[in-house]
Protein backbone atom coordinates (compact mmCIF):
# COMPACT_ATOMS: atom_id res chain seq x y z
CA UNK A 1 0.00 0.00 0.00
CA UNK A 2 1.45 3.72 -1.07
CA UNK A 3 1.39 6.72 0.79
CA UNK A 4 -1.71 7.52 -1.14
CA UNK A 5 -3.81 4.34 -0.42
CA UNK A 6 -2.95 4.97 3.44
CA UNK A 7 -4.47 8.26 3.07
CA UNK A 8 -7.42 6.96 1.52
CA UNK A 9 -8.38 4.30 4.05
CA UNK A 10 -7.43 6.51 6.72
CA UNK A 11 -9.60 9.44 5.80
CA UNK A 12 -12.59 6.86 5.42
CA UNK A 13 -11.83 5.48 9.09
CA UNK A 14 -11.95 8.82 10.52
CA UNK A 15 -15.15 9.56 8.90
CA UNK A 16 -16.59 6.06 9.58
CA UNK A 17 -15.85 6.75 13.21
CA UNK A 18 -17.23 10.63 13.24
CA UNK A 19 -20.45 9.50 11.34
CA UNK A 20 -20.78 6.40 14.06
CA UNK A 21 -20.04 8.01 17.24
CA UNK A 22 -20.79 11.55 16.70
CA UNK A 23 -24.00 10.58 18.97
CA UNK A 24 -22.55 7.00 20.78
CA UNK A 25 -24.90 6.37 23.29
CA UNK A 26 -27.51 9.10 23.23
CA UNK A 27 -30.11 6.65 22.42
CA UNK A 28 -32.57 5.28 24.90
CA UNK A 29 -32.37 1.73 25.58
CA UNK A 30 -36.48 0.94 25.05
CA UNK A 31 -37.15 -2.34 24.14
CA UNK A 32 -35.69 -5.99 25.35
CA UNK A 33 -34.36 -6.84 22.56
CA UNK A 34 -32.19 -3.21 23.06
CA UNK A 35 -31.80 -3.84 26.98
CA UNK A 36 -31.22 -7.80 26.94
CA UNK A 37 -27.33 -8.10 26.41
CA UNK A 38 -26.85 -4.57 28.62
CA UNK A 39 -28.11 -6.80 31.38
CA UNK A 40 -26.12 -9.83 30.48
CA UNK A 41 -23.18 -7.75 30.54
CA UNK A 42 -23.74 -5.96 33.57
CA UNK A 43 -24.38 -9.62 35.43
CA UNK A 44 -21.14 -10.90 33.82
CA UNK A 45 -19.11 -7.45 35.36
CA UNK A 46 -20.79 -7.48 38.80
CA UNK A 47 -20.78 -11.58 39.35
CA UNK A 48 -18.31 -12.74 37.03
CA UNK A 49 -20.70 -15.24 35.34
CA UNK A 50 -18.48 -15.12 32.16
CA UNK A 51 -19.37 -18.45 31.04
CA UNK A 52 -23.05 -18.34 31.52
CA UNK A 53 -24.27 -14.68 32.18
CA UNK A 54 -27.63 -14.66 34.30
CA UNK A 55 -30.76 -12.83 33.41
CA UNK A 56 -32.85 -12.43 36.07
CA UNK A 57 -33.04 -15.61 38.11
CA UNK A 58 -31.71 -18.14 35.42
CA UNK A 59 -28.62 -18.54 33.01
CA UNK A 60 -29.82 -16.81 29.98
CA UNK A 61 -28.64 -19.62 26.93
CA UNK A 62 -30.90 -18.28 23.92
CA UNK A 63 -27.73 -16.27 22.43
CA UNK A 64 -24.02 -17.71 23.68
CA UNK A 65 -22.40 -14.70 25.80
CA UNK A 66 -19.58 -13.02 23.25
CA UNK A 67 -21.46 -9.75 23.11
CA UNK A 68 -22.20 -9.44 27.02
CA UNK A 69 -18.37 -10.20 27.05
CA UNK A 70 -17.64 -7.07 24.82
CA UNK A 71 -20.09 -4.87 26.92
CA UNK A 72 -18.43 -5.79 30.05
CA UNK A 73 -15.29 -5.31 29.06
CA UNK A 74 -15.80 -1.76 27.60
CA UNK A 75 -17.86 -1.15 30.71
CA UNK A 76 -15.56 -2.26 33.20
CA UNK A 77 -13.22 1.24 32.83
CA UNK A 78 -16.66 3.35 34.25
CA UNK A 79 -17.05 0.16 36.75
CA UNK A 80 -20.72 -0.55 35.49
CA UNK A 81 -22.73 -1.03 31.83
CA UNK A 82 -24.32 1.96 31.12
CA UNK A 83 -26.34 3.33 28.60
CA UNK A 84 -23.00 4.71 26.67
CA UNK A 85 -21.28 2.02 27.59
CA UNK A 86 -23.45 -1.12 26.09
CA UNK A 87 -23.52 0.44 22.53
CA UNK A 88 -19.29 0.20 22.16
CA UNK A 89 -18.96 -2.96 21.01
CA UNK A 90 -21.68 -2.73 18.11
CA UNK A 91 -19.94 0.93 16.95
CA UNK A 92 -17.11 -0.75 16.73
CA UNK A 93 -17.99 -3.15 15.21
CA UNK A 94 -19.58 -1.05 12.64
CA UNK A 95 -15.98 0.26 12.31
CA UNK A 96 -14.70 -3.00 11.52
CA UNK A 97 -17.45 -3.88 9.17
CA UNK A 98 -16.33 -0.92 7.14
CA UNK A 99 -13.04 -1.37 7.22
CA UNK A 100 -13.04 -5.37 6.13
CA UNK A 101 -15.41 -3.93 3.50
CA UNK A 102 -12.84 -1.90 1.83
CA UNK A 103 -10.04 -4.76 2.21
CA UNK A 104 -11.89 -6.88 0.24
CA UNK A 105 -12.78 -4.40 -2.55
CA UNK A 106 -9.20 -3.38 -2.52
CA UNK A 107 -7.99 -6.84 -2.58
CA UNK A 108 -10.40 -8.08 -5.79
CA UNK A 109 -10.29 -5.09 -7.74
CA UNK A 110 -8.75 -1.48 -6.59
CA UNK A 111 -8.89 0.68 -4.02
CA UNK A 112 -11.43 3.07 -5.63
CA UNK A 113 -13.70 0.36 -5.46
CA UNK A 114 -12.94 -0.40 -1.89
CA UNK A 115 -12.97 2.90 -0.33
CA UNK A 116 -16.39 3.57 -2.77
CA UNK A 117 -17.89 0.41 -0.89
CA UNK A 118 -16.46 1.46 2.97
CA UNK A 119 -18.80 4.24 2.50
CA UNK A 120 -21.22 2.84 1.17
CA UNK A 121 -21.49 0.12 3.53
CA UNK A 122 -21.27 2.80 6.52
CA UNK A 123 -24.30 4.94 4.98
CA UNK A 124 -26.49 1.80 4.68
CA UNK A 125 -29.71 2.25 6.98
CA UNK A 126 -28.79 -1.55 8.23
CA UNK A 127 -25.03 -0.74 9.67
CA UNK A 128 -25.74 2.68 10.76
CA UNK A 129 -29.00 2.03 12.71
CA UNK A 130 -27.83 -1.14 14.77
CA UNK A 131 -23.97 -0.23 15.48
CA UNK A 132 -25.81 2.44 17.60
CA UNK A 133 -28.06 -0.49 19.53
CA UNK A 134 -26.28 -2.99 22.34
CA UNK A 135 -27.44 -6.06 19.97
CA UNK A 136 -25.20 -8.96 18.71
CA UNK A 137 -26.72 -8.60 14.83
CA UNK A 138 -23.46 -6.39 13.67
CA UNK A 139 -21.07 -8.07 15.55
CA UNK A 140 -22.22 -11.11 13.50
CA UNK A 141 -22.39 -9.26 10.25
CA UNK A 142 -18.72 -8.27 11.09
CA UNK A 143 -16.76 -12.07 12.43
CA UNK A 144 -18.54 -12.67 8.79
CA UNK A 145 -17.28 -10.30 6.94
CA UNK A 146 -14.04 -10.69 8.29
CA UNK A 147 -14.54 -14.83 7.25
CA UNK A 148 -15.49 -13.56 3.55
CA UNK A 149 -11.86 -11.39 4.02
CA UNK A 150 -9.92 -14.43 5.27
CA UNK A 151 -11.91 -16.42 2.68
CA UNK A 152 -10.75 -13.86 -0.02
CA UNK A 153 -7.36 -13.75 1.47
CA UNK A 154 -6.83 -17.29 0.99
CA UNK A 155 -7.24 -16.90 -2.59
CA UNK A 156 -10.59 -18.65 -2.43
CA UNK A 157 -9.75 -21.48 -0.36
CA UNK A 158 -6.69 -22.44 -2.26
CA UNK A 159 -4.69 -22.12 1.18
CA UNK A 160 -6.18 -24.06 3.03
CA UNK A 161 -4.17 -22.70 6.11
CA UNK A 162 -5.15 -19.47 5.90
CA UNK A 163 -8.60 -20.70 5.98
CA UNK A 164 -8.36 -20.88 9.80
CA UNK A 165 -8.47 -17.22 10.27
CA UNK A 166 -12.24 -17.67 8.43
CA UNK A 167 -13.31 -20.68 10.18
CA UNK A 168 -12.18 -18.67 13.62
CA UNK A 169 -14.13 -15.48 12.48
CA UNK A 170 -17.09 -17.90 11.88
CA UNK A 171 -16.89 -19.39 15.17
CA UNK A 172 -16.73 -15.96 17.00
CA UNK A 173 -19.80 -15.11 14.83
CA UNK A 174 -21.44 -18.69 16.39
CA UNK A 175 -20.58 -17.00 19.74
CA UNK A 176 -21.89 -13.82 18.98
CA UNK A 177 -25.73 -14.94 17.68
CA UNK A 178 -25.76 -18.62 17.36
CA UNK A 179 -26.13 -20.60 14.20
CA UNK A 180 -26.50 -17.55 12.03
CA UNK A 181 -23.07 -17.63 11.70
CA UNK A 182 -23.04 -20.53 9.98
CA UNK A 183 -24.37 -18.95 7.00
CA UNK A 184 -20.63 -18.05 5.54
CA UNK A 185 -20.04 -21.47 5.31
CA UNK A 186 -23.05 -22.28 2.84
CA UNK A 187 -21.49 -19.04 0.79
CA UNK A 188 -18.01 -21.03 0.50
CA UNK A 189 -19.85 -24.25 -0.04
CA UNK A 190 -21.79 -22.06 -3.21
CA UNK A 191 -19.20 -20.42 -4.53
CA UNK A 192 -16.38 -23.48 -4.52
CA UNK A 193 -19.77 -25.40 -6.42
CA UNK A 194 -20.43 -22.46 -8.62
CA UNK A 195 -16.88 -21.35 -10.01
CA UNK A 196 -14.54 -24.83 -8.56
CA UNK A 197 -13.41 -27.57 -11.17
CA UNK A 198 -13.06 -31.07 -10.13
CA UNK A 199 -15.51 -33.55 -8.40
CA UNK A 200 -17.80 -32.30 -6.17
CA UNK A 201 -15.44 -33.08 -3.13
CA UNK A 202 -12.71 -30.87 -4.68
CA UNK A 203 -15.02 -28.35 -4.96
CA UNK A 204 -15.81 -27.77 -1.42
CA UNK A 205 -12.22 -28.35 -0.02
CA UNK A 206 -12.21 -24.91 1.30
CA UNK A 207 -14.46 -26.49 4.05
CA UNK A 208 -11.70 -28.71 5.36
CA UNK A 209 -11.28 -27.50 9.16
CA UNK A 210 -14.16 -25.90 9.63
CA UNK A 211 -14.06 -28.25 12.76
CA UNK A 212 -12.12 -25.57 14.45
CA UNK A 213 -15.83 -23.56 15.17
CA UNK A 214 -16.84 -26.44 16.71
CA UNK A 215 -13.54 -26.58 19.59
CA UNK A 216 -14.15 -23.06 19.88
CA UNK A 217 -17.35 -23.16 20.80
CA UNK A 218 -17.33 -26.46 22.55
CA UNK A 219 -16.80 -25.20 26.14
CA UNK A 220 -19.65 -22.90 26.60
CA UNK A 221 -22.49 -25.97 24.70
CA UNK A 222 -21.08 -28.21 27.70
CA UNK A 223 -21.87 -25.33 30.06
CA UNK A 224 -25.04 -24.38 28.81
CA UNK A 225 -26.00 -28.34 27.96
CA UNK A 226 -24.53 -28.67 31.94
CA UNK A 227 -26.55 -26.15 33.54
CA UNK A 228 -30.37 -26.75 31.90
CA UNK A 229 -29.87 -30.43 30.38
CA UNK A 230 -32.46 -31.56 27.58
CA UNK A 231 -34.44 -28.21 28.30
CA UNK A 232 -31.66 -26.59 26.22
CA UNK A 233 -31.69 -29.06 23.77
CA UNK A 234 -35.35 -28.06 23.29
CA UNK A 235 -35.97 -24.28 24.43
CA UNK A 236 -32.28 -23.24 22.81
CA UNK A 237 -31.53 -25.80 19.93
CA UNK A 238 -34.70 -26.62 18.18
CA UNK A 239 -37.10 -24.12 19.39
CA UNK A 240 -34.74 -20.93 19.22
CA UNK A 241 -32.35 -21.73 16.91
CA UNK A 242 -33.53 -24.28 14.43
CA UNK A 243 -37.33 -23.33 14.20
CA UNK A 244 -35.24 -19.97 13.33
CA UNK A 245 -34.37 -21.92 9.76
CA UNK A 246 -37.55 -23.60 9.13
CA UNK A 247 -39.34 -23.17 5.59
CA UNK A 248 -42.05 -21.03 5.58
CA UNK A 249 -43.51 -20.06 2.27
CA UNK A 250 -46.92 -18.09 1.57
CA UNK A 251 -47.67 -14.84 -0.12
CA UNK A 252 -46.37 -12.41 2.79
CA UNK A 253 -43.24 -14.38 3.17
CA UNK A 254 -42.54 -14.14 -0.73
CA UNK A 255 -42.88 -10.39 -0.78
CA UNK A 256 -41.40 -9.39 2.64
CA UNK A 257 -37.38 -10.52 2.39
CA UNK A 258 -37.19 -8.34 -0.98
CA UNK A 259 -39.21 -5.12 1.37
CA UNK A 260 -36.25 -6.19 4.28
CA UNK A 261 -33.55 -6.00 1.91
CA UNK A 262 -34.75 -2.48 0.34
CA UNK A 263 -34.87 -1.51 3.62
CA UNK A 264 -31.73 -2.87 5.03
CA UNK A 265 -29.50 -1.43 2.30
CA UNK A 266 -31.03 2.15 1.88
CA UNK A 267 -30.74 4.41 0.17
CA UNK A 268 -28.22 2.32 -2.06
CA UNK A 269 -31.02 -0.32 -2.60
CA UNK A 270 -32.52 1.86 -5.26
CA UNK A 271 -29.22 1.38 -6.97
CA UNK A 272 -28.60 -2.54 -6.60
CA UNK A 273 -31.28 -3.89 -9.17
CA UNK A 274 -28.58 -1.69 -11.90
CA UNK A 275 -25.85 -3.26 -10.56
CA UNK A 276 -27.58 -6.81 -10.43
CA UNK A 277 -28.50 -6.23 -14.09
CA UNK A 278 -25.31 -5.08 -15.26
CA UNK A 279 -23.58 -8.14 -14.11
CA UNK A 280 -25.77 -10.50 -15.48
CA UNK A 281 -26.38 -8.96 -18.72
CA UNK A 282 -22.33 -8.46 -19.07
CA UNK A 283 -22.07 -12.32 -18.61
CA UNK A 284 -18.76 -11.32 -16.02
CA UNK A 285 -17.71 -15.14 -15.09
CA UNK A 286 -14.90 -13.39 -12.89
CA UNK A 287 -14.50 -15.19 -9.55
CA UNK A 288 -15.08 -12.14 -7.66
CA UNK A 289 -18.08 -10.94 -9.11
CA UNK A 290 -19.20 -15.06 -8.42
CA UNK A 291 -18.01 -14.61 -4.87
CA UNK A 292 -20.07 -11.64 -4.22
CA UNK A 293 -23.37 -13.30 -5.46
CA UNK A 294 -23.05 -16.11 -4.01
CA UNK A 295 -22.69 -13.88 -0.87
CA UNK A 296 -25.48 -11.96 -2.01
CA UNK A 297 -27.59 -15.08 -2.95
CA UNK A 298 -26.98 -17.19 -0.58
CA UNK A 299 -28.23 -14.83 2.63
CA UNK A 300 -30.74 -13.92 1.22
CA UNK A 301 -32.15 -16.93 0.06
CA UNK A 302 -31.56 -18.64 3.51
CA UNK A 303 -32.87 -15.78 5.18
CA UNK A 304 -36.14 -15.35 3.13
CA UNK A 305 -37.08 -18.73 3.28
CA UNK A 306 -36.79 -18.62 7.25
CA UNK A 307 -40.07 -18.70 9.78
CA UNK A 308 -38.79 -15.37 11.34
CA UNK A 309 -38.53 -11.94 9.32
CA UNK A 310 -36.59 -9.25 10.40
CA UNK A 311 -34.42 -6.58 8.54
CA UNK A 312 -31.31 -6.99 10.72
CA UNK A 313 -31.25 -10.80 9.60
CA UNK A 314 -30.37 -9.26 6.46
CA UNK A 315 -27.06 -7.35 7.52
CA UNK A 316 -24.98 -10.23 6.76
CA UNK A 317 -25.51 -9.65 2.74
CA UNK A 318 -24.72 -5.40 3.30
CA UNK A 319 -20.82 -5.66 2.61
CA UNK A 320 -21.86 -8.01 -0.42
CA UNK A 321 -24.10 -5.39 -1.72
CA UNK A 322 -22.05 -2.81 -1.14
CA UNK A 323 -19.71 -3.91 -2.79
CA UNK A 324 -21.63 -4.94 -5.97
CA UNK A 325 -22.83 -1.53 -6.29
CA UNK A 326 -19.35 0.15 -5.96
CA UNK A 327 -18.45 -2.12 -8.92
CA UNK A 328 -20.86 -1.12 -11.19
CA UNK A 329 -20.54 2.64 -9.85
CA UNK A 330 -17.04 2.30 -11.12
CA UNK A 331 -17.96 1.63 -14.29
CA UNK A 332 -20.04 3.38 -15.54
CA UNK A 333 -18.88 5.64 -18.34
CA UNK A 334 -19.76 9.69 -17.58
CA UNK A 335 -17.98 12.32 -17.62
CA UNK A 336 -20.23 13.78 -14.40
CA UNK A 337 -19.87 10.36 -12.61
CA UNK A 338 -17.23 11.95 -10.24
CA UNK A 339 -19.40 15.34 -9.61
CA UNK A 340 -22.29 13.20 -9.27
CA UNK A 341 -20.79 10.78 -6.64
CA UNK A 342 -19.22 13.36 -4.31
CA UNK A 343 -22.58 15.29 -4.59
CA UNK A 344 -24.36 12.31 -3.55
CA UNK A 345 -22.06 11.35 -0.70
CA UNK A 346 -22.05 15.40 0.81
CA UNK A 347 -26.00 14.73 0.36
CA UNK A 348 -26.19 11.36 2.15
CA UNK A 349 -23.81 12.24 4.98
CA UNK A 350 -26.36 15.27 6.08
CA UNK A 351 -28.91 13.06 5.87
CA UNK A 352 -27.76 10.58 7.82
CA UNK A 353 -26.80 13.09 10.54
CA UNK A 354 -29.91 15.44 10.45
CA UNK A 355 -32.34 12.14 10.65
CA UNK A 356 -30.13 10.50 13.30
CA UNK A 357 -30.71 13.38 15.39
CA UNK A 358 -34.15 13.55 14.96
CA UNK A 359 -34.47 10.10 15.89
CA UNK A 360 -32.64 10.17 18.59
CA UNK A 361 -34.91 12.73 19.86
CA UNK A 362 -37.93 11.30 18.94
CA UNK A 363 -37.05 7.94 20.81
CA UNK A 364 -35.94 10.18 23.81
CA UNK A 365 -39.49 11.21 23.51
CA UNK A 366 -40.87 8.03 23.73
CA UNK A 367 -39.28 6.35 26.64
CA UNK A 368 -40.48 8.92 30.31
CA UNK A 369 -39.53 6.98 33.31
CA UNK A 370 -39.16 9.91 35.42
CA UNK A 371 -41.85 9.39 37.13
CA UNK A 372 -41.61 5.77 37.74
CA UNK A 373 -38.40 6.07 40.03
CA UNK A 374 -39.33 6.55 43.32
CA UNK A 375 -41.82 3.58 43.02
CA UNK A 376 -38.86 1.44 41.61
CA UNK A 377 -36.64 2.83 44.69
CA UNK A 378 -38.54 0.98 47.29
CA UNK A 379 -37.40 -2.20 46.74
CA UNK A 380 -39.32 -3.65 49.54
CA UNK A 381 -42.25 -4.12 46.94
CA UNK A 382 -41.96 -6.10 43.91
CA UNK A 383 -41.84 -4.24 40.69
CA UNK A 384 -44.39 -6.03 37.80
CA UNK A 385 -45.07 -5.24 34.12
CA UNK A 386 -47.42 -6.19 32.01
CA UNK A 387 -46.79 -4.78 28.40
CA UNK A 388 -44.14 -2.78 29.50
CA UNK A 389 -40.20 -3.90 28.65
CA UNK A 390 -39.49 -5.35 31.74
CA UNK A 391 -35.81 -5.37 30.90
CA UNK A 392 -35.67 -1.59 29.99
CA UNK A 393 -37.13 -1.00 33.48
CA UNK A 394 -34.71 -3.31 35.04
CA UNK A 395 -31.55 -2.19 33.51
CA UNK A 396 -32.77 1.80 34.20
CA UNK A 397 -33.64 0.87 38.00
CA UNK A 398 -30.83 -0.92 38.42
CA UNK A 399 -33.51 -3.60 40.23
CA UNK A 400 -35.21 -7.12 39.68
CA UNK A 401 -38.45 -6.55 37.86
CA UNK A 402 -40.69 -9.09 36.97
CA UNK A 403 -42.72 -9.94 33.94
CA UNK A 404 -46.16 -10.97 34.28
CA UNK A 405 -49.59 -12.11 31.86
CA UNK A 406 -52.88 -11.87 31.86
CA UNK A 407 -52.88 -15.64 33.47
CA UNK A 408 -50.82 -14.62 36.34
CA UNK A 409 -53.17 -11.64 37.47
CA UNK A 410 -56.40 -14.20 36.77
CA UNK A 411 -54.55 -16.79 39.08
CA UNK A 412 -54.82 -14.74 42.06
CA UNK A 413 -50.99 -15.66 43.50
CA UNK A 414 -49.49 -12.21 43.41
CA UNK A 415 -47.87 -10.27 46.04
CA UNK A 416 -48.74 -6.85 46.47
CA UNK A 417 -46.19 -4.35 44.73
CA UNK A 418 -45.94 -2.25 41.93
CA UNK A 419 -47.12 -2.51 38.47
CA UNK A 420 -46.22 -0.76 35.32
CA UNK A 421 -49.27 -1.71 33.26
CA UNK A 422 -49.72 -0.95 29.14
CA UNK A 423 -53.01 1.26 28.74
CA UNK A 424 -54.29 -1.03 26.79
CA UNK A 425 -53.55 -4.09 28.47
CA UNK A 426 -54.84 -1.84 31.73
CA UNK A 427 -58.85 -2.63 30.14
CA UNK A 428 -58.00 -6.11 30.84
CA UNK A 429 -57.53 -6.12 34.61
CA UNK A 430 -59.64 -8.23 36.86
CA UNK A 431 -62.29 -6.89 39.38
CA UNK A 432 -60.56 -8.72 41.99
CA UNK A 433 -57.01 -6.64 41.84
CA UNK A 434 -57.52 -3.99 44.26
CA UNK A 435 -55.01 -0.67 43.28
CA UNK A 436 -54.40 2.49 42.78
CA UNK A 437 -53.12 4.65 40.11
CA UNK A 438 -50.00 6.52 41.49
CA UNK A 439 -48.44 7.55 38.07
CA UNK A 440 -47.71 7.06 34.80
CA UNK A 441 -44.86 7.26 32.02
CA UNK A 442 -44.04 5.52 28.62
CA UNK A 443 -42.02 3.10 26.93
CA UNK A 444 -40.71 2.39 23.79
CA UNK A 445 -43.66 5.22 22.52
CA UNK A 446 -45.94 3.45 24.63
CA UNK A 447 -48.12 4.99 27.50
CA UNK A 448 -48.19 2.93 30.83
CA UNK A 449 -49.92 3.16 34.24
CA UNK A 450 -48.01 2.77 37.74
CA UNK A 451 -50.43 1.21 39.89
CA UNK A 452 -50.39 -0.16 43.65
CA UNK A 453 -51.27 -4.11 43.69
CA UNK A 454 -53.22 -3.76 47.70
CA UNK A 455 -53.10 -5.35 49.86
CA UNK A 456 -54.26 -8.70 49.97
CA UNK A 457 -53.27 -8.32 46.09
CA UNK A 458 -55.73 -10.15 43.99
CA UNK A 459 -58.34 -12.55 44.59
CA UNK A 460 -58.10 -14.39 41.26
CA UNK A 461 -61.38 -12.84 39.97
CA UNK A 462 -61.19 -13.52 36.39
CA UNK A 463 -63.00 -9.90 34.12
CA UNK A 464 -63.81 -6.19 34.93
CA UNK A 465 -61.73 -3.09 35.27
CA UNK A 466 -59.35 -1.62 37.62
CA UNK A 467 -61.25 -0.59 40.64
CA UNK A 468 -58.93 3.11 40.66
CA UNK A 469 -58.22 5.66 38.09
């Protein structure tokens, strides 16, 4: 690399890192998906449960513990996770994501290319939402894009020692989110079918040692398998993580993974269908162009075909399609294609910013628990919610807070306490549940009560409406 490359991937670092952190942890943490691994890592700082982080009153073994690792470890400086704190890890691994992004474009065709698809790959709505959330989904989409780099590296599998560094990237990815990570292995398998010569066997060769995820991962499946038994063989492996992969095909699922993948790669998804066309109408039988839709295909075919639908499981093919694009951007004969392309990037970048701030605002706005915090300092009453995050309130309140449904007011069994009730769910309360409204708030832009479960709490009377406004 010359003096001028260096400059080049430097200057897009420094503005990767400006446009990611330029508001690191202003956001609110309002949902449990958002508060989950903030909790896991805050258990793992305080107890030391490194191996199997607790949430609430039980190991939590739906997602191995890699991310609450990062969290604590960036928290442990400030000597607690906090709300700035629990967001590191994902912005930098948006960083990273960027970064690997242009080493790949520089490695397959120049660094124009590369640096085009770092930026590109930052300004998607998919990276530069979630690096700002405490959620494993772009640490994932970065241990695989650094598996595609090793893969690259390796000249396609053709060193089969450098294939380590993949099959270690893919492991960490295991650890990150699960099974997900598997994924880059079915886009080795494809593209050693699609472009490798030979018998079938010779063709997937780059998969030799890909027993190395299963070592690294091996010690916390005994712990987890140690601690619950068959119940996470059942609640973890088939329920969470396989049912995750089953088939499920009607005319909703057909339509929504191409709506997920617009919206995942904004606003350079308007731009993709050219650069899908391009390459299949130029009949380019290049390896690298074959790498990069096999990466593209084979996401998003796994993905789409899945029970469960959500953009983030799409982040995975961003790099892919970043890429793509900044290949086709490239060229693209115009004499304005430079003018046009720095206009476009000055455009995007205030974009991003102005509607990142308004956002961050907006979801300020929509999470008021103010008033709920001298009800959640007396922690001689339970704390209950129905409707209402129960993690969010837990992580903010720094307190156990416990969950509850319908069944378990009908049932009669609780203890008197404190609940944070959803106005709607409120019209649901039985007759029997003697309390009193003593506040109010919201979460996650929706409204809840604070009422006072009476003494002798409820009397299991199923119907009716709370007896206090």
């Amino acid at each position: 690399m010359d003096r001028h490359d260096a400059r080049g991937v430097l200057a897009l670092g420094a503005g990767a890192a400006l446009l990611l952190c330029f508001d690191a942890g202003g956001r609110v943490l309002a949902s449990n998906d958002e508060a989950r691994f903030a909790m896991l890592g805050r258990d793992v700082l305080r107890h030391g449960t490194w191996l199997l982080p607790w949430l609430g009153d039980t190991p939590y073994l739906n997602k191995p513990p890699l991310v609450a690792w990062l969290i604590a470890l960036v928290s442990w400086p400030a000597g607690d996770v906090t709300q700035r704190t629990a967001v590191w890890p994902s912005l930098l691994a948006g960083l990273g994501v960027v970064l690997l992004t242009w080493w790949i474009g520089r490695r397959l065709w120049n660094q124009p290319v590369g640096l085009t698809a770092g930026f590109l790959v930052l300004t998607m709505h998919g990276v530069f939402t979630h690096a700002r959330l405490a959620m494993p989904d772009v640490v994932l989409c970065l241990a695989m894009t650094g598996a595609m780099a090793a893969y690259v590296g390796s000249a396609f599998g053709e060193r089969p020692r450098a294939m380590l560094l993949c099959h270690l990237c893919l492991a960490l990815g295991f650890l990150a989110k699960g099974p997900a990570a598997l994924l880059g292995l079915v886009i080795i398998a494809v593209h050693g079918l699609v472009t490798g010569t030979g018998s079938w066997r010779r063709r997937l060769a780059s998969l030799r040692g890909a027993g190395v995820i299963a070592l690294v991962i091996g010690p916390w499946w005994l712990a987890a398998f140690h601690s619950r038994g068959a119940g996470f063989v059942h609640e973890t492996v088939v329920t969470d993580w396989l049912e995750w992969f089953r088939p499920h095909v009607n005319v909703l699922s057909l339509l929504a993974p191409f709506a997920q993948v617009f919206e995942v790669t904004l606003p350079w998804s308007v731009l993709l269908p050219f650069a899908l066309v391009a390459v299949i109408r130029a009949h380019d039988r290049q390896p690298a162009i074959a790498f990069l839709l096999a990466w593209l295909g084979a996401v998003f075919a796994i993905v789409a075909l899945s029970h469960q639908q959500r953009m983030r499981y799409y982040l995975p093919l961003c790099p892919a399609a970043a890429l793509l694009v900044a290949v086709w951007y490239h060229h693209v004969r115009s004499v304005r294609r430079v003018l046009v392309g720095w206009v476009t990037v000055a455009t995007v970048v205030v974009a991003l910013v102005a509607w990142e701030v308004h956002d961050d605002a907006r979801h300020e706005a929509g999470t008021d628990l103010g008033a709920v915090a001298a009800v959640a300092a007396r922690d001689d009453l339970p704390l209950y919610t129905l409707g209402v995050p129960n993690l969010v309130a837990a992580f903010y309140f720094d307190r156990s807070v416990v969950a509850v449904d319908a069944a378990a007011l009908a049932d009669g069994r609780l203890a008197p306490g404190y609940f944070l009730i959803d106005e709607h769910a409120r019209k649901s309360w039985p007759a029997g549940c003697a309390v009193e409204r003593v506040g109010g708030g919201a979460a996650n832009g929706r409204p809840f009560s604070v009422l006072r479960l009476a003494p002798p709490g409820c009397t299991g009377t199923k119907g009716g409406t709370p007896s206090a406004g």
